[in-house]
Protein backbone atom coordinates (compact mmCIF):
# COMPACT_ATOMS: atom_id res chain seq x y z
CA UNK A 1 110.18 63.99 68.48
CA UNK A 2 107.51 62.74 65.63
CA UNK A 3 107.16 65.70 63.40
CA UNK A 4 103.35 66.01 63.20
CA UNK A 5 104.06 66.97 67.34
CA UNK A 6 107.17 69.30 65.86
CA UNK A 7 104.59 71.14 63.35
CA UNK A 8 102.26 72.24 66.17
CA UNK A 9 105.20 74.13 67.30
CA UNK A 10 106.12 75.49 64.34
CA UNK A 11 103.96 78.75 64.50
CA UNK A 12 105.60 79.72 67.48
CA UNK A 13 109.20 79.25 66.62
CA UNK A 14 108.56 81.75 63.69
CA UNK A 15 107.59 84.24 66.34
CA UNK A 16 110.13 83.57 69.02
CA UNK A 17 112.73 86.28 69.25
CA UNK A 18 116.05 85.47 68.26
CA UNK A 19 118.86 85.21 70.57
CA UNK A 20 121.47 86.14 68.50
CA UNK A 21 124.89 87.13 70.45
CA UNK A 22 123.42 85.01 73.66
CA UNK A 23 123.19 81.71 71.58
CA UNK A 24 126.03 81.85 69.15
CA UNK A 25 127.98 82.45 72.23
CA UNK A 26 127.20 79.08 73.91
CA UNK A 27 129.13 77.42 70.93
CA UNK A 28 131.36 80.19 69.80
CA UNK A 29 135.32 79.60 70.87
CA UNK A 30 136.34 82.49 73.50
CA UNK A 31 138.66 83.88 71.34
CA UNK A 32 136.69 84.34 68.38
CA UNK A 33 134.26 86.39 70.74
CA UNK A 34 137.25 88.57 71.57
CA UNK A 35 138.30 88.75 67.93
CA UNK A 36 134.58 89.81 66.97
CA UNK A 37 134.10 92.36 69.18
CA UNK A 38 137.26 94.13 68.38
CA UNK A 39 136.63 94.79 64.47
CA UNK A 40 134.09 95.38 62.41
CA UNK A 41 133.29 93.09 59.90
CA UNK A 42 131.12 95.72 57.47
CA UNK A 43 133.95 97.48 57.02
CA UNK A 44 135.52 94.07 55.47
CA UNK A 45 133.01 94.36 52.68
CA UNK A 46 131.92 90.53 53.31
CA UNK A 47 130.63 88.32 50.81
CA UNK A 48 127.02 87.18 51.18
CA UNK A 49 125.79 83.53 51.46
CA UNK A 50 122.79 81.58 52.92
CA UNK A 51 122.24 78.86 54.08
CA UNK A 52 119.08 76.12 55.25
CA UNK A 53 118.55 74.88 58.20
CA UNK A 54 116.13 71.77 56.96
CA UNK A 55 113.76 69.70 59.12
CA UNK A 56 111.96 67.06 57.70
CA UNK A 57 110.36 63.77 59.02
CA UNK A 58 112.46 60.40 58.78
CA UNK A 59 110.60 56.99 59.55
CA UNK A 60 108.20 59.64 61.29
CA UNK A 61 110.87 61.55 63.18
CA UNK A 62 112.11 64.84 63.48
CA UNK A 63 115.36 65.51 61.69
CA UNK A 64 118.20 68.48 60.95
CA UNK A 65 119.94 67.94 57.44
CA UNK A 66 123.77 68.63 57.75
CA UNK A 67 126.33 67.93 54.96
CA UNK A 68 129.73 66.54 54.86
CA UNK A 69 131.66 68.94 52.38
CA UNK A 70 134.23 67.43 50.10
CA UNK A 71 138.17 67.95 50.42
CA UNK A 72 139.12 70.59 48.29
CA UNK A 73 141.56 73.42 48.04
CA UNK A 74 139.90 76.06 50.46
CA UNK A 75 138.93 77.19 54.28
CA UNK A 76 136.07 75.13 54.61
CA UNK A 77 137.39 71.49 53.51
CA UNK A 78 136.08 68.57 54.56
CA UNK A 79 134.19 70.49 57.01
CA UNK A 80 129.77 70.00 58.32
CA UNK A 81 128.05 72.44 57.93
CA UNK A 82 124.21 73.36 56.06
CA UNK A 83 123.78 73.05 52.67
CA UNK A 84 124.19 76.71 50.98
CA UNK A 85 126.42 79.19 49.28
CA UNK A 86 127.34 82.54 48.00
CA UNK A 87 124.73 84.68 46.79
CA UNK A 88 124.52 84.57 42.65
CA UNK A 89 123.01 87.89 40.54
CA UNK A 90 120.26 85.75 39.80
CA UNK A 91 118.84 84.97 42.90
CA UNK A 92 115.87 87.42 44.20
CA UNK A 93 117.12 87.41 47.82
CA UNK A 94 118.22 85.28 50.50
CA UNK A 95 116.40 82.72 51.12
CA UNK A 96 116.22 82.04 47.18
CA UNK A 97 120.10 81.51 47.82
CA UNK A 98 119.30 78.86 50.45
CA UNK A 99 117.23 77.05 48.86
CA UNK A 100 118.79 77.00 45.30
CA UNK A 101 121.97 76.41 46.55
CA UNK A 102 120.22 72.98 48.92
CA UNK A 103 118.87 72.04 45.55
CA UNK A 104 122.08 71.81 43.51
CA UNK A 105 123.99 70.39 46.85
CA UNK A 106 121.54 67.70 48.02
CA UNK A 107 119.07 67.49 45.21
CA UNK A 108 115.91 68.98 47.39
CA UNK A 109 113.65 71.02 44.95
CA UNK A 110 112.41 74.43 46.26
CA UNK A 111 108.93 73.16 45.64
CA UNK A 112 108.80 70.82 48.33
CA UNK A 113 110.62 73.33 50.85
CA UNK A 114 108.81 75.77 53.17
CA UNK A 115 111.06 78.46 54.68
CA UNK A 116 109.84 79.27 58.29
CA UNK A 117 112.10 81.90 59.06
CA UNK A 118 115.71 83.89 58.96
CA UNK A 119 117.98 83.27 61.92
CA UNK A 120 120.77 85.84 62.76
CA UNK A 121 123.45 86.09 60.33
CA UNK A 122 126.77 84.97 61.22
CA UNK A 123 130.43 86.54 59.91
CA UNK A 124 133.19 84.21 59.25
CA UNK A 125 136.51 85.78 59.09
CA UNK A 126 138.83 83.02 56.93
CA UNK A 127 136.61 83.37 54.07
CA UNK A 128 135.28 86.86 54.75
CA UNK A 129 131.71 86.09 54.42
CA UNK A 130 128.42 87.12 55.95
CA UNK A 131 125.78 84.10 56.20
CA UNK A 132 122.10 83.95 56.88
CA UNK A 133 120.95 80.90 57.80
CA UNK A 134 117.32 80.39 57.22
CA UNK A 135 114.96 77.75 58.99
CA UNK A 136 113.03 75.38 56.58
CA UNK A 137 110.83 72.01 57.03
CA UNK A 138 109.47 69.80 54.55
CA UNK A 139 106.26 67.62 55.60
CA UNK A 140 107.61 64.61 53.65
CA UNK A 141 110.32 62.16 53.76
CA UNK A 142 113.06 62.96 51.79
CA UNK A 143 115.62 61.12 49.24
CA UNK A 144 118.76 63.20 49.56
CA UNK A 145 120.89 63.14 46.21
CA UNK A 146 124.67 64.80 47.11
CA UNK A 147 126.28 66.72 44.52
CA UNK A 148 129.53 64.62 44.38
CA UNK A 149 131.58 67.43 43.48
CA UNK A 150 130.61 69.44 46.88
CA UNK A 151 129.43 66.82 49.21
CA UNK A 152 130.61 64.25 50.65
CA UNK A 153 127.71 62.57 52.26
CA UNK A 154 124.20 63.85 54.00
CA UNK A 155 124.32 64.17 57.94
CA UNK A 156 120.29 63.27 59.05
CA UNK A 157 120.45 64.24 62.99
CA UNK A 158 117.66 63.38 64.91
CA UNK A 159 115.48 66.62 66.65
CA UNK A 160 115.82 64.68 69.88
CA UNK A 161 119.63 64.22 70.38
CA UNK A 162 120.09 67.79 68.80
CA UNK A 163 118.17 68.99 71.51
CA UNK A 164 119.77 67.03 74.73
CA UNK A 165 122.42 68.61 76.20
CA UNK A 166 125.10 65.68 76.12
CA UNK A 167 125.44 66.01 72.54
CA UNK A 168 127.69 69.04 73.00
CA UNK A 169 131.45 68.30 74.07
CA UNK A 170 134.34 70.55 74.03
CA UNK A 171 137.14 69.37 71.57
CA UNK A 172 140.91 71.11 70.80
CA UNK A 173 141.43 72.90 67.34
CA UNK A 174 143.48 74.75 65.21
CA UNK A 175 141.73 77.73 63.81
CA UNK A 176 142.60 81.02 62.20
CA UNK A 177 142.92 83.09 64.60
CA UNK A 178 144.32 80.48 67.43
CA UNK A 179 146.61 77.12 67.66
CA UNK A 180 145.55 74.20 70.30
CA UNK A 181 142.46 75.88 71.63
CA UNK A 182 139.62 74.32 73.10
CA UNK A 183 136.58 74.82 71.78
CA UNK A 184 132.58 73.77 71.94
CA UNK A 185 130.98 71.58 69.88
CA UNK A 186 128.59 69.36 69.00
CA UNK A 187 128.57 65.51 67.97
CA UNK A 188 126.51 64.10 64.99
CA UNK A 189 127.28 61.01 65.08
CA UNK A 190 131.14 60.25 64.45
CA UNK A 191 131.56 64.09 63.24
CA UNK A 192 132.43 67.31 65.12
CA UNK A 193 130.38 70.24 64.28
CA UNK A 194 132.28 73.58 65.43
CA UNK A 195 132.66 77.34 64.53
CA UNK A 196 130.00 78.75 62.16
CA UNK A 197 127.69 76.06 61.94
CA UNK A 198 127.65 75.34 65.70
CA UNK A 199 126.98 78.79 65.88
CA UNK A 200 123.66 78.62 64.14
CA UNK A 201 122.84 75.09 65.64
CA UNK A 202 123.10 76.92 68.56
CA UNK A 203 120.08 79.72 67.80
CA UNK A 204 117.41 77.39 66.51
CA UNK A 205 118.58 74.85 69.48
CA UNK A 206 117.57 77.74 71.92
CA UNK A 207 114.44 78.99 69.47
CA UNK A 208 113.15 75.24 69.30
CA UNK A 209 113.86 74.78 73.04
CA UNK A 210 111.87 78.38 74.05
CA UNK A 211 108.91 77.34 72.19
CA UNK A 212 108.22 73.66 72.73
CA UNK A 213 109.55 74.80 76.58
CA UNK A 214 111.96 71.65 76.78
């Protein structure tokens, strides 16, 4: 989709409702449902994090930023997800979180950054935090410049593939809670996106879909 026709539709995706346990269930394994509803994860105490979900125009395109995360001694090695991270005491809120946190991942100065909206907040049990994802666009093209030390690459995915349907397979993992399971995902380019992150993908997906009325 060329982003100055994704703009026009901007306004109304920062009124749609969100979705919430309806479209993080689309991409959420059945057994993490189960696990979720059977605890509660306040009384865990989570950590807090944010997280952006960035569109931007490419070559006049719509695109979703997604990172490649380095191999390193933790839960969430090697994995694709958004660019973000744990709250510090110096941020004001949130979404100051999200976009500090894009800035020292990817290089993408708050200044050039507009956040839309906050999406539903999603709880991931391995590393006991509590992420809110927040929507973002830029109106420019942008030069993405990884942190080395946190990302492995920059994953620019195309509005128009995120939105069709056949870019969501099913794929067997191991996860924390369950060994050999099958869960839903979806494919940017040679790279499974799963869990938390598919999670999200999922609610602005649906909130993108509502409002342009794919």
């Amino acid at each position: 989709m060329l982003f100055q026709d994704f703009i026009k539709y901007v306004p109304k995706i920062e009124k749609e409702k969100l979705l919430e346990t309806e479209a993080h269930a689309k991409m959420a394994p059945l057994e993490r449902i189960s696990f979720l509803k059977e605890m509660d994860y306040l009384e865990k105490e989570p950590r807090e994090a944010a997280v952006l979900m960035l569109l931007y125009p490419k070559a006049s395109q719509t695109h979703l930023a997604l990172i490649v995360r380095n191999t390193y001694p933790g839960v969430h090695s090697s994995q694709i997800g958004f660019p973000g991270g744990k709250v510090e005491v110096e941020d004001r809120d949130l979404a100051e979180t999200a976009l500090r946190e894009t800035h020292e991942e990817v290089g993408i100065p708050p200044n050039k950054i507009q956040i839309i909206k906050p999406f539903s907040k999603v709880y991931i049990p391995p590393s006991n935090f509590l992420v809110s994802p927040f929507m973002g666009i830029s109106h420019e093209e942008l030069s993405f410049v990884p942190d080395l030390d946190e990302v492995k690459s920059v994953l620019e995915f195309p509005l128009a593939l995120f939105l069709d349907e056949k870019t969501i397979t099913k794929v067997k993992m191991t996860t924390s809670y369950a060994t050999d399971i099958e869960v839903p995902a979806f494919m940017v380019e040679k790279y499974v996106v799963w869990g938390a992150t598919a999670m999200m993908m999922s609610e602005l997906k649906e909130s993108i879909k509502n409002s342009i009325q794919f």
